[in-house]
Structures are given as C-alpha cells and as structure tokens.
C-alpha atoms as a PDB file:
ATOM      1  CA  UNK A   1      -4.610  22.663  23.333  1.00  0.00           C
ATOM      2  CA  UNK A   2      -4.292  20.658  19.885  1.00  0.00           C
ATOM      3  CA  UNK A   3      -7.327  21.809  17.497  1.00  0.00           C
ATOM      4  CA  UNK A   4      -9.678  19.556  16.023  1.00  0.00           C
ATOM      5  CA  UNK A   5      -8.425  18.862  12.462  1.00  0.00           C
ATOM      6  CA  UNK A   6     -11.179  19.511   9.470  1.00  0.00           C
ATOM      7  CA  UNK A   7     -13.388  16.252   8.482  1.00  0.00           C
ATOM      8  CA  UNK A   8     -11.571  16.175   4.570  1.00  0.00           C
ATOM      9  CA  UNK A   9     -13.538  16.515   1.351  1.00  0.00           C
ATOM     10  CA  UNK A  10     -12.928  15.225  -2.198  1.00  0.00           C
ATOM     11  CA  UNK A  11     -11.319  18.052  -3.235  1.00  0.00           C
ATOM     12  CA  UNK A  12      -8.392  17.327  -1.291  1.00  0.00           C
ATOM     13  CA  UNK A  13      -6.885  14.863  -4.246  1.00  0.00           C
ATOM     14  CA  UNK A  14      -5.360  12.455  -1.421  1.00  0.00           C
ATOM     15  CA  UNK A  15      -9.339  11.828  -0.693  1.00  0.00           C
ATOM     16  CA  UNK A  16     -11.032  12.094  -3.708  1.00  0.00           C
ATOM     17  CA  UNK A  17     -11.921   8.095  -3.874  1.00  0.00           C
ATOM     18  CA  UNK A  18     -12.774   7.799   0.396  1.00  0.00           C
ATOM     19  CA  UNK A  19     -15.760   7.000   1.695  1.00  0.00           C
ATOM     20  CA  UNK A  20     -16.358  10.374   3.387  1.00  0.00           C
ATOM     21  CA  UNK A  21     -19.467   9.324   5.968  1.00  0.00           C
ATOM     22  CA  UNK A  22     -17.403   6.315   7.029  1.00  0.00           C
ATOM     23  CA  UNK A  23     -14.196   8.478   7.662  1.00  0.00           C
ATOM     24  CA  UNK A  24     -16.576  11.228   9.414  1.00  0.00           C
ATOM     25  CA  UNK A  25     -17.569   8.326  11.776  1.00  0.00           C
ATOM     26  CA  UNK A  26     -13.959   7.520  13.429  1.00  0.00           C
ATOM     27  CA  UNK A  27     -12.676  11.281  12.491  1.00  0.00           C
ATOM     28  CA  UNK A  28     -12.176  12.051  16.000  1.00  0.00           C
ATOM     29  CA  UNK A  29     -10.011   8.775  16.861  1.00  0.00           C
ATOM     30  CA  UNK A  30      -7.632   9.051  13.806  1.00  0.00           C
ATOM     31  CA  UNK A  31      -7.641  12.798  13.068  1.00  0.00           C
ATOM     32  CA  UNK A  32      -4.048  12.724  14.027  1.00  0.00           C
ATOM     33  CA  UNK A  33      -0.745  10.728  12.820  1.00  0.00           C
ATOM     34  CA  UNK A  34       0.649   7.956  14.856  1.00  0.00           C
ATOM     35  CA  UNK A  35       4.375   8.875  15.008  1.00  0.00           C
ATOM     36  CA  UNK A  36       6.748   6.243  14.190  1.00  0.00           C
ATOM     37  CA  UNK A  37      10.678   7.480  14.605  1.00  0.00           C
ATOM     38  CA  UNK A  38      13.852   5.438  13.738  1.00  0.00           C
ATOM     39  CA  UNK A  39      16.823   6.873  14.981  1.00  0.00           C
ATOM     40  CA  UNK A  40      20.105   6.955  13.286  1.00  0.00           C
ATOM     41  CA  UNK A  41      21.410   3.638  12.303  1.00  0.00           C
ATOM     42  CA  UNK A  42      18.731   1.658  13.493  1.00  0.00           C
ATOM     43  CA  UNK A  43      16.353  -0.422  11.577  1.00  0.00           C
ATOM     44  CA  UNK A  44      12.408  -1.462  12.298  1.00  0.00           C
ATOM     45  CA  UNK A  45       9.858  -3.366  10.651  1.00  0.00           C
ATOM     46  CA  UNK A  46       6.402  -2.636  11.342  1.00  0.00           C
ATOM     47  CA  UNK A  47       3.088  -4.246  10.346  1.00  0.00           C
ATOM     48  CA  UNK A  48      -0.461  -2.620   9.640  1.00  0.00           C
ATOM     49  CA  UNK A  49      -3.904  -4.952   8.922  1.00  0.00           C
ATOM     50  CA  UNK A  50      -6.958  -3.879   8.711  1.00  0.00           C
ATOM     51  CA  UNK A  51      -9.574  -6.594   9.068  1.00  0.00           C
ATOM     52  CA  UNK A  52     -12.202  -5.623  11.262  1.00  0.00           C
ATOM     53  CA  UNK A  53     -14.807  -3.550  11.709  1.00  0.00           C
ATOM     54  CA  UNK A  54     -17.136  -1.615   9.391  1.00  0.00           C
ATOM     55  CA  UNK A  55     -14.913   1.216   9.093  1.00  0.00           C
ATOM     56  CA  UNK A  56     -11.129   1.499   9.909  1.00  0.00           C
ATOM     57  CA  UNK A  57      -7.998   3.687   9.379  1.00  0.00           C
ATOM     58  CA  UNK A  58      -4.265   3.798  10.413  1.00  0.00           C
ATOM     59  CA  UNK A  59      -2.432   7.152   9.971  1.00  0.00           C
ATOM     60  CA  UNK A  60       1.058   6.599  10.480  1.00  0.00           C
ATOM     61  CA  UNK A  61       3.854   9.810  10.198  1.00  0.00           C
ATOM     62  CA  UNK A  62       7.346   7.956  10.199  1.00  0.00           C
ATOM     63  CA  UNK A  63      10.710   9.826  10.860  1.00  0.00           C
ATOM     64  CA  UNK A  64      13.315   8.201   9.291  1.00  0.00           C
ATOM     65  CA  UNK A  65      16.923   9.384  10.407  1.00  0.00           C
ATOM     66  CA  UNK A  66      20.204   9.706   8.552  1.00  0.00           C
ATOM     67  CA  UNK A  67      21.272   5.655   7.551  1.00  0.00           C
ATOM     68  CA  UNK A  68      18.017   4.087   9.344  1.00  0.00           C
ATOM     69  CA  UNK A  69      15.612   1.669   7.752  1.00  0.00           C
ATOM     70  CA  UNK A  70      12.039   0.929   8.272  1.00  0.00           C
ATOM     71  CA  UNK A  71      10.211  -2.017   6.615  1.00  0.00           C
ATOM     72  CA  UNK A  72       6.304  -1.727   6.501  1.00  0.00           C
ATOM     73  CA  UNK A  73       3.532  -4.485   5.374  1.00  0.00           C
ATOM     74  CA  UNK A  74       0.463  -2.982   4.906  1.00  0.00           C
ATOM     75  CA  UNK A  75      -2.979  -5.224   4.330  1.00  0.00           C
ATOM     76  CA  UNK A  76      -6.197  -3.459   3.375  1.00  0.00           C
ATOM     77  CA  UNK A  77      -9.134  -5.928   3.800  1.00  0.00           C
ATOM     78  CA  UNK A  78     -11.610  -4.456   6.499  1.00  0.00           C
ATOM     79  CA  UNK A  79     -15.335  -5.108   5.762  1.00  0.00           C
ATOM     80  CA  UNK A  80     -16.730  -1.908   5.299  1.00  0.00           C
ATOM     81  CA  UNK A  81     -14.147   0.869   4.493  1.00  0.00           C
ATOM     82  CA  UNK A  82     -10.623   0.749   5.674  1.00  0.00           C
ATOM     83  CA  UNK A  83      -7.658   3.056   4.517  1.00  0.00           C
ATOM     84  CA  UNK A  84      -4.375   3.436   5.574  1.00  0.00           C
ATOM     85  CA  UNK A  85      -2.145   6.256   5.014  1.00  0.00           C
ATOM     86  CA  UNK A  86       1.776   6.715   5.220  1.00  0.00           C
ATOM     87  CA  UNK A  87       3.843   9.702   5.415  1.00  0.00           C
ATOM     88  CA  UNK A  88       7.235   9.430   5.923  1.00  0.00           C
ATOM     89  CA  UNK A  89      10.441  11.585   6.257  1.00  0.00           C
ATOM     90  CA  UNK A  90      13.560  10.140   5.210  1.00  0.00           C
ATOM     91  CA  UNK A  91      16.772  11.423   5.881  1.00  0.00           C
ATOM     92  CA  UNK A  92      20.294  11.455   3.877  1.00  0.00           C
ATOM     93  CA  UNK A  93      21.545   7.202   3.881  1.00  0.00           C
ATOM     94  CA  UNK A  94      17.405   6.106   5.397  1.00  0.00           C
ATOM     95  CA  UNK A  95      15.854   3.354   3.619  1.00  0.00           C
ATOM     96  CA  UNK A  96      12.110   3.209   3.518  1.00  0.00           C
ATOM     97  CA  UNK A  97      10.231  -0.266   2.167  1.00  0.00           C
ATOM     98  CA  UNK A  98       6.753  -0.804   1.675  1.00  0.00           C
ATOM     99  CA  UNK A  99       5.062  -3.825   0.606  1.00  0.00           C
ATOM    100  CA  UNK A 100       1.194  -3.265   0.612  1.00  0.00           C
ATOM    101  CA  UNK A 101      -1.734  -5.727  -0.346  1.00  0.00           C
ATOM    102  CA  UNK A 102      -5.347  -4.504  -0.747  1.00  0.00           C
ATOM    103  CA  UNK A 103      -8.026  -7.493  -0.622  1.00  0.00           C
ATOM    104  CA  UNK A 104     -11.730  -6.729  -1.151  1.00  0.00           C
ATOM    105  CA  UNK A 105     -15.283  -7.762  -2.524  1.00  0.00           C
ATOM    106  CA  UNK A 106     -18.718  -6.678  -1.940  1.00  0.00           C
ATOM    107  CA  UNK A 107     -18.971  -3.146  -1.741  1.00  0.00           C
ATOM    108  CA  UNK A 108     -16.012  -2.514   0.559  1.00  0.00           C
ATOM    109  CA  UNK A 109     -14.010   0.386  -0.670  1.00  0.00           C
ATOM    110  CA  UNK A 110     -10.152   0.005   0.665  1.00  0.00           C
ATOM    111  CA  UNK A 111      -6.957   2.341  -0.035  1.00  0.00           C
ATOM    112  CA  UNK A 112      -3.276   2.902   0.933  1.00  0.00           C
ATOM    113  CA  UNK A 113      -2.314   6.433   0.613  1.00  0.00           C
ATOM    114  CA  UNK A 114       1.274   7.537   1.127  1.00  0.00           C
ATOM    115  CA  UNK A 115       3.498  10.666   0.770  1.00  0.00           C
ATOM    116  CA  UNK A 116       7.591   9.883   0.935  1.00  0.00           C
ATOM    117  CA  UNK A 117       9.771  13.135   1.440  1.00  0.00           C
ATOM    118  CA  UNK A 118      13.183  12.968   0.039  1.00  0.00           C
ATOM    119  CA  UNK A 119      14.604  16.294   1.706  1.00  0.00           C
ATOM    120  CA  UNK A 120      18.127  14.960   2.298  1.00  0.00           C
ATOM    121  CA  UNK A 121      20.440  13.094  -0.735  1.00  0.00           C
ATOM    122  CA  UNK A 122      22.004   9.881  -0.923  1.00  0.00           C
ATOM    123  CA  UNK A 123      18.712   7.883   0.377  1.00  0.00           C
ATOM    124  CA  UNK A 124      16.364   5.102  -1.094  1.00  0.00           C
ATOM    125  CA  UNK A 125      12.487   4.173  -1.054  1.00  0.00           C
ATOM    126  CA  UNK A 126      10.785   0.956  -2.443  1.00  0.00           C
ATOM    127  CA  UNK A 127       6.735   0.587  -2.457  1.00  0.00           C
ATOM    128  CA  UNK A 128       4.986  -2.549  -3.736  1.00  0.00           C
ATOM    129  CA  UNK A 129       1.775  -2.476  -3.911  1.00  0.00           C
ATOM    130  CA  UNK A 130      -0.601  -5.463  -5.113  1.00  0.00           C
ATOM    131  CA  UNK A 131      -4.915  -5.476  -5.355  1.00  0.00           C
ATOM    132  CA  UNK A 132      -7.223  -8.173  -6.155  1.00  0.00           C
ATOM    133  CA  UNK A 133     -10.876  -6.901  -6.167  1.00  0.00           C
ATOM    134  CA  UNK A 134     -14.173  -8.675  -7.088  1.00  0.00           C
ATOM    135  CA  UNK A 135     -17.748  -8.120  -6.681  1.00  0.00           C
ATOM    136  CA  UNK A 136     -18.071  -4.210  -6.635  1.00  0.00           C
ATOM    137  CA  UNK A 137     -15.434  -3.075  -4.155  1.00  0.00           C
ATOM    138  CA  UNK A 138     -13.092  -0.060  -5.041  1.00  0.00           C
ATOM    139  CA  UNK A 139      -9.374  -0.542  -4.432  1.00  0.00           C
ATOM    140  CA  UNK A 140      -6.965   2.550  -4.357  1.00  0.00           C
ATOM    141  CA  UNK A 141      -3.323   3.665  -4.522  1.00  0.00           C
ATOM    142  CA  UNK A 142      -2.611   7.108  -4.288  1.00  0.00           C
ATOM    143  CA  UNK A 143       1.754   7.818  -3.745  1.00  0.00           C
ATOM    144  CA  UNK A 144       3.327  10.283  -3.982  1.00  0.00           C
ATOM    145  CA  UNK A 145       6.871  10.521  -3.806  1.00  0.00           C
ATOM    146  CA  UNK A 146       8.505  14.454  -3.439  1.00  0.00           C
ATOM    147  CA  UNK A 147      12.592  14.878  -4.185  1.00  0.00           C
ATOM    148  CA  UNK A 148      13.387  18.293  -2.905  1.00  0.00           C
ATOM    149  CA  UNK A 149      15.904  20.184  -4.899  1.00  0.00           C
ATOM    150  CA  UNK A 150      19.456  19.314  -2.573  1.00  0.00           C
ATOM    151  CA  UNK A 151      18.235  15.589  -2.067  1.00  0.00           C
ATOM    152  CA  UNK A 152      20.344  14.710  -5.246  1.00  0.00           C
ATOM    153  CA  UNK A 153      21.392  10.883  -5.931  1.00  0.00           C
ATOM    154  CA  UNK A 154      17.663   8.996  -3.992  1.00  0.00           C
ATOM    155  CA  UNK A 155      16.298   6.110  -5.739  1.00  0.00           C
ATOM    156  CA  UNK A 156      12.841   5.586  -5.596  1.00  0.00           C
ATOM    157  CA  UNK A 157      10.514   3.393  -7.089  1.00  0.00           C
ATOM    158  CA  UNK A 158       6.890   2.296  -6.984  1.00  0.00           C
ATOM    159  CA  UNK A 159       5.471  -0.800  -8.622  1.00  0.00           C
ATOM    160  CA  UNK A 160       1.178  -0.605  -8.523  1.00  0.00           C
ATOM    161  CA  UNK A 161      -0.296  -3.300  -9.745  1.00  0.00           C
ATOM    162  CA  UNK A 162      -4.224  -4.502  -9.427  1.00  0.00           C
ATOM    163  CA  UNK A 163      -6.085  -7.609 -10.521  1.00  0.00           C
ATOM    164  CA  UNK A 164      -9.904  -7.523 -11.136  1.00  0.00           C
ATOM    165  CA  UNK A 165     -12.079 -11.028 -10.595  1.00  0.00           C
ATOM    166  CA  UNK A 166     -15.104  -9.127 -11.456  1.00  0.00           C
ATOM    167  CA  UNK A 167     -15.981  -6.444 -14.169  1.00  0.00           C
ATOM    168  CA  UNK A 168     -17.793  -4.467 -11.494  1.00  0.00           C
ATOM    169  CA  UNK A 169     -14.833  -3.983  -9.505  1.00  0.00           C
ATOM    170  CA  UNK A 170     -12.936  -0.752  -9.581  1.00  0.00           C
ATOM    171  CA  UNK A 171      -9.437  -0.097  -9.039  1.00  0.00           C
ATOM    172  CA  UNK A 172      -7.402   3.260  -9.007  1.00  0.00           C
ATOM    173  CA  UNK A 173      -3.892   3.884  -8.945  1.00  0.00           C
ATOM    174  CA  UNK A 174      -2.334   7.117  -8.971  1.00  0.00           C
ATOM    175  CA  UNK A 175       1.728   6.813  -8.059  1.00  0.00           C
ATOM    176  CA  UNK A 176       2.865  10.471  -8.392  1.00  0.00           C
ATOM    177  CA  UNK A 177       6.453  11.998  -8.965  1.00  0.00           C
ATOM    178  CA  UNK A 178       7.674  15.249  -7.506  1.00  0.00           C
ATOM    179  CA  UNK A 179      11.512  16.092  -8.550  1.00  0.00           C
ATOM    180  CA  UNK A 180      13.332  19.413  -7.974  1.00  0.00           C
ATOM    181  CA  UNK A 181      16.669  17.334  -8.065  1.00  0.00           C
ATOM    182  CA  UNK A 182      18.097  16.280 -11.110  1.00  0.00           C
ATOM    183  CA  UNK A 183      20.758  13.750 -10.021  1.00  0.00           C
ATOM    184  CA  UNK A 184      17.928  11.073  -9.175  1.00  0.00           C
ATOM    185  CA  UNK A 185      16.810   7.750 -10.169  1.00  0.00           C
ATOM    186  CA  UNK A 186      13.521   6.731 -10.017  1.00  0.00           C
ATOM    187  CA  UNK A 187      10.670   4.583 -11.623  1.00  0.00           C
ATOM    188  CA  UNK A 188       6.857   3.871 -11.263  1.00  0.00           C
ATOM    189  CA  UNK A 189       4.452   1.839 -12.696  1.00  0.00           C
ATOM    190  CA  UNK A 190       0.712   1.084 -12.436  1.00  0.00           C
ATOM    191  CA  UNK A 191      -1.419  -1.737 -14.181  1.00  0.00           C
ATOM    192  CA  UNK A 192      -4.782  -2.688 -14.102  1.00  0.00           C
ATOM    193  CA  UNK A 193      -5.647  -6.441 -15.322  1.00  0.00           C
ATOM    194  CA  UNK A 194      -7.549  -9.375 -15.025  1.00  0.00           C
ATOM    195  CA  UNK A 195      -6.089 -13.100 -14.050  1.00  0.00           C
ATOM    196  CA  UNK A 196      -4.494 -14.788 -17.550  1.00  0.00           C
ATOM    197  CA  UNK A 197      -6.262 -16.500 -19.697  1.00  0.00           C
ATOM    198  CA  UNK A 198      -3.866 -17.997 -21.288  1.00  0.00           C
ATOM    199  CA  UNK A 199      -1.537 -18.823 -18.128  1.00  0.00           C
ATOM    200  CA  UNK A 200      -4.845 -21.026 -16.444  1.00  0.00           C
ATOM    201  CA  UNK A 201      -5.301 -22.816 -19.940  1.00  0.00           C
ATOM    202  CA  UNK A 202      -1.763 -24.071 -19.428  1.00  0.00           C
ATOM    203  CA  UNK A 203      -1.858 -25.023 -15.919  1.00  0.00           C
ATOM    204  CA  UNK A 204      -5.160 -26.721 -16.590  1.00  0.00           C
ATOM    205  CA  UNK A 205      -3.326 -28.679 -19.475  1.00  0.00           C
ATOM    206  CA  UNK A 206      -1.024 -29.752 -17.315  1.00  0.00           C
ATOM    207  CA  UNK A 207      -4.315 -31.578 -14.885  1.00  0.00           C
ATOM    208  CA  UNK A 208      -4.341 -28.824 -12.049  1.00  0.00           C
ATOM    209  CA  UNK A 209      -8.079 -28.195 -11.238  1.00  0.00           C
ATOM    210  CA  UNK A 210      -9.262 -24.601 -12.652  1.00  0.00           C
ATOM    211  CA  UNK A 211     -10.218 -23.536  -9.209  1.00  0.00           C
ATOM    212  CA  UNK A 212      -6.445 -24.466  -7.572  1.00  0.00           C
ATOM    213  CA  UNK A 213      -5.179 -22.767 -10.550  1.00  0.00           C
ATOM    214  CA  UNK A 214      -7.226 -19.377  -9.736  1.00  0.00           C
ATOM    215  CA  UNK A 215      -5.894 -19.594  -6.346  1.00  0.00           C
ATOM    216  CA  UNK A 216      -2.352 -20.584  -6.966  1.00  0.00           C
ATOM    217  CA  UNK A 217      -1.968 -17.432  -9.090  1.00  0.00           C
ATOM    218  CA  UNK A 218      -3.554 -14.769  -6.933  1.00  0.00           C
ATOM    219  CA  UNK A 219      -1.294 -15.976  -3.830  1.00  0.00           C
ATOM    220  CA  UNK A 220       1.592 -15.152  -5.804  1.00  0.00           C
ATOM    221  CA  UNK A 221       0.206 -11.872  -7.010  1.00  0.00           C
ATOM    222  CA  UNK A 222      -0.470 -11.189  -3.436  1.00  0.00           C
ATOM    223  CA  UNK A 223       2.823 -12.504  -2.238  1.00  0.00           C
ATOM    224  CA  UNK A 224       5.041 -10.536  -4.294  1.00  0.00           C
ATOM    225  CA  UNK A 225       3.931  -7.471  -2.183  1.00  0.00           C
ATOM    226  CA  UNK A 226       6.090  -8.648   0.333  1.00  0.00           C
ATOM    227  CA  UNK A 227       9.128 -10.423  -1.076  1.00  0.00           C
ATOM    228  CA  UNK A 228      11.707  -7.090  -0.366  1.00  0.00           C
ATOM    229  CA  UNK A 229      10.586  -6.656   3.159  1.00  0.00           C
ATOM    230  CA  UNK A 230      12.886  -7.660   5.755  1.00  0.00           C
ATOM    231  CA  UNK A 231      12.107  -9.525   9.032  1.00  0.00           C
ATOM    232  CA  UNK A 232      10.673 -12.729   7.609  1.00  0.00           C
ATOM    233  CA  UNK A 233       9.081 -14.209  10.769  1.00  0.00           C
ATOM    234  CA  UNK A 234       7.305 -10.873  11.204  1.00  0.00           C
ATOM    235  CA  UNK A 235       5.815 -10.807   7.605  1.00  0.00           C
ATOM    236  CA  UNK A 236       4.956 -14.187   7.422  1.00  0.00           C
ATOM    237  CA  UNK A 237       2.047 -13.653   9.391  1.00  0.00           C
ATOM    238  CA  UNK A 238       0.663 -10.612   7.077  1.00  0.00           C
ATOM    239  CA  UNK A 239       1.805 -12.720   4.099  1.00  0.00           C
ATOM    240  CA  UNK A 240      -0.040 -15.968   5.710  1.00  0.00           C
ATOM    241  CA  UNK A 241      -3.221 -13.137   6.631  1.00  0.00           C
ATOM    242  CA  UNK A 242      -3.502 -11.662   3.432  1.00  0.00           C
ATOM    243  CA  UNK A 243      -4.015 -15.304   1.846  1.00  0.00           C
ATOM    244  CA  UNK A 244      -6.372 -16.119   4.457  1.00  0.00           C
ATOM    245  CA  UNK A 245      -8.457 -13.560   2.863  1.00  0.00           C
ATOM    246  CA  UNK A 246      -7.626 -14.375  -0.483  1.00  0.00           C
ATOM    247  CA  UNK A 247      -8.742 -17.705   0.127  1.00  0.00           C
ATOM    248  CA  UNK A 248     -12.135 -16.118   1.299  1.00  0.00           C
ATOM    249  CA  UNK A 249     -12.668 -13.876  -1.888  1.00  0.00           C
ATOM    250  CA  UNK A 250     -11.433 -16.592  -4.211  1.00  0.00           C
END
C-alpha cells in the first residue's frame, strides 16, 4: 500500500511561487512521478503541453541509462495554473535536453521545475528555457542541477531567459548549482527583460508594421527554446503550439 504523499507548502523552496489551492485540487491525481526510463544506448524524445484546464501538472521522474539520450519540450500555457516538474537521473555517457517555453497573461501563474542528478561521470545536460508574460501572470524557473562528488568531467548548462509585455507581470528564475566534483564544466544564466526598443525602431524603419514586428520577435524568443532538441517532426508541433499561443497573448 503506497501512502498518500503530503499536499506541499512554501517552505519547500521547489514550491515557494505555486499556487497551493490549485495544486491541493488535483493533489491526489499527480501526487506521484510518471516514470520515464531510457535504457542503455537508446534515445527518446518526449513532449509535455499544458493548455487546458484551470489547473494542470505533469510530474515526470526520468531514468536515464549509461550512453542514452532523452530530448524533452516542455510548454507551460494552461489557463489557470499549470506546472510541470522534471527530475531526472542520468547515468555515466546519458544525455539529457530540455527546451521549455512558458506562455501566460491574465492572472495565470505557470512554472517548470526540474532537478538533474549527475551521480555517474563523463555525461551531459542542456536546459533552455524561454518566458513571455503580460497582463499579471507569474512565470517561474526553478533548476537545479546536483554533480555528486565521483561524477567528474559532466557538462551542464542552463540558459533562463524571460520577456515581460507588461510591467505587472512577474517572472522568477532560480537555476541552481550543486558541485561536489571538481573536474566539471558547467554554466547558467538567467535574464529578465522587456522586448527592444531599439531593435522594433529598426525594423519599423525598414516599413514592417509595429505589430508584425512585436510578433516576429517573440516567435523567435520562443523558438530558440527548442532549436537543440532532436526529432524535428515531433517538436514542430510544440514549436508550431507554443506560437499559437503567442499569437493569442500578442
């Protein structure tokens, strides 16, 4: 008999920017991990939207073993709340790739929340994570990336980056490092910023329409969330998705 798993609170750091009554109302369907294994050698892609319905989450645990690859396209955009979280294993020659959008107005409040485990050397991880927020939704990032001490030579990186179309918007990113190794290379970055200035003055010189210059640049902020994921038929449809909703909030 598997025991019922503790609603969380916002002093667990991984949920300090949820929507608690919203999670409290699907606890019970998503209190557990969806496992996802890739066995030795082997590679999968994998996509995750959230569009519909007040209040949504995906919990995925992913086993990566030694030399597999798994590439994952995430898309935050459900009306209400929506979160999806990512916590993956990755073993000595695994590859992991993420490539995450987060699209929201109103007063949704959206997040991606992963934890990568480097416990075995000689292995790689790439997240890309891009968030365009107006009105007064709330956009998060928390990852968290933990080298353990004999995982020597991984290289990780994180790139976070968020655009605001409205003041009243919030977005957080948190990308976190963990390293016990010390033969390691990795990198992470987070911005916050708004669409620029300077960048639609040109295009407008140039006769494009201020509005089709707004748009142009937000679907390529949005699309290079997705440009290092493998399986191109498969991610065309998030990519083509993600700008459907763009298109929406734009």
């Amino acid at each position: 008999m598997t025991l019922a798993q503790p609603i969380p609170t916002k002093a667990d750091e991984a949920w300090r920017y949820a929507d608690l009554k919203a999670v409290e109302s699907i606890w019970q369907a998503v209190e557990t991990h969806e496992p996802v294994v890739v066995a030795a050698g082997e590679n999968a892609s994998q996509t995750v939207i959230l569009d519909g319905g007040e209040a949504q989450m995906r919990r995925l645990y992913i086993v990566l073993e030694e030399g597999a690859r798994i590439d994952l396209a995430c898309l935050a955009a459900a009306p209400g709340y929506g979160r999806i979280e990512v916590d993956v294993d990755v073993a000595s020659g695994a590859h992991f790739e993420m490539g995450g959008a987060i699209i929201g107005s109103g007063d949704q409040t959206l997040e991606i929340v992963t934890y990568v485990n480097h416990h075995a050397p000689d292995a790689t991880s790439n997240q890309t994570v891009r968030t365009v927020l107006a009105g007064k939704a709330t956009g998060s990032f928390l990852g968290k990336i933990k080298i353990a001490r004999d995982a020597q030579r991984i290289d990780a990186e994180q790139s976070v980056k968020a655009m605001l179309l409205d003041r009243t918007a919030t977005a957080n990113a948190k990308p976190e490092l963990e390293i016990f190794a010390d033969d390691v290379k990795c990198a992470h970055g987070a911005t916050v910023g708004e669409l620029d200035k300077q960048a639609l003055f040109y295009m407008a010189s140039r006769g494009l329409p201020p509005g089709i210059a707004k748009r142009l640049m937000l679907q390529a902020f949005v699309a290079d969330s997705f440009v290092s994921l493998k399986g191109e038929a498969e991610f065309d449809l998030i990519e083509d998705k993600a700008l459907e909703v763009l298109e929406a909030l734009s």
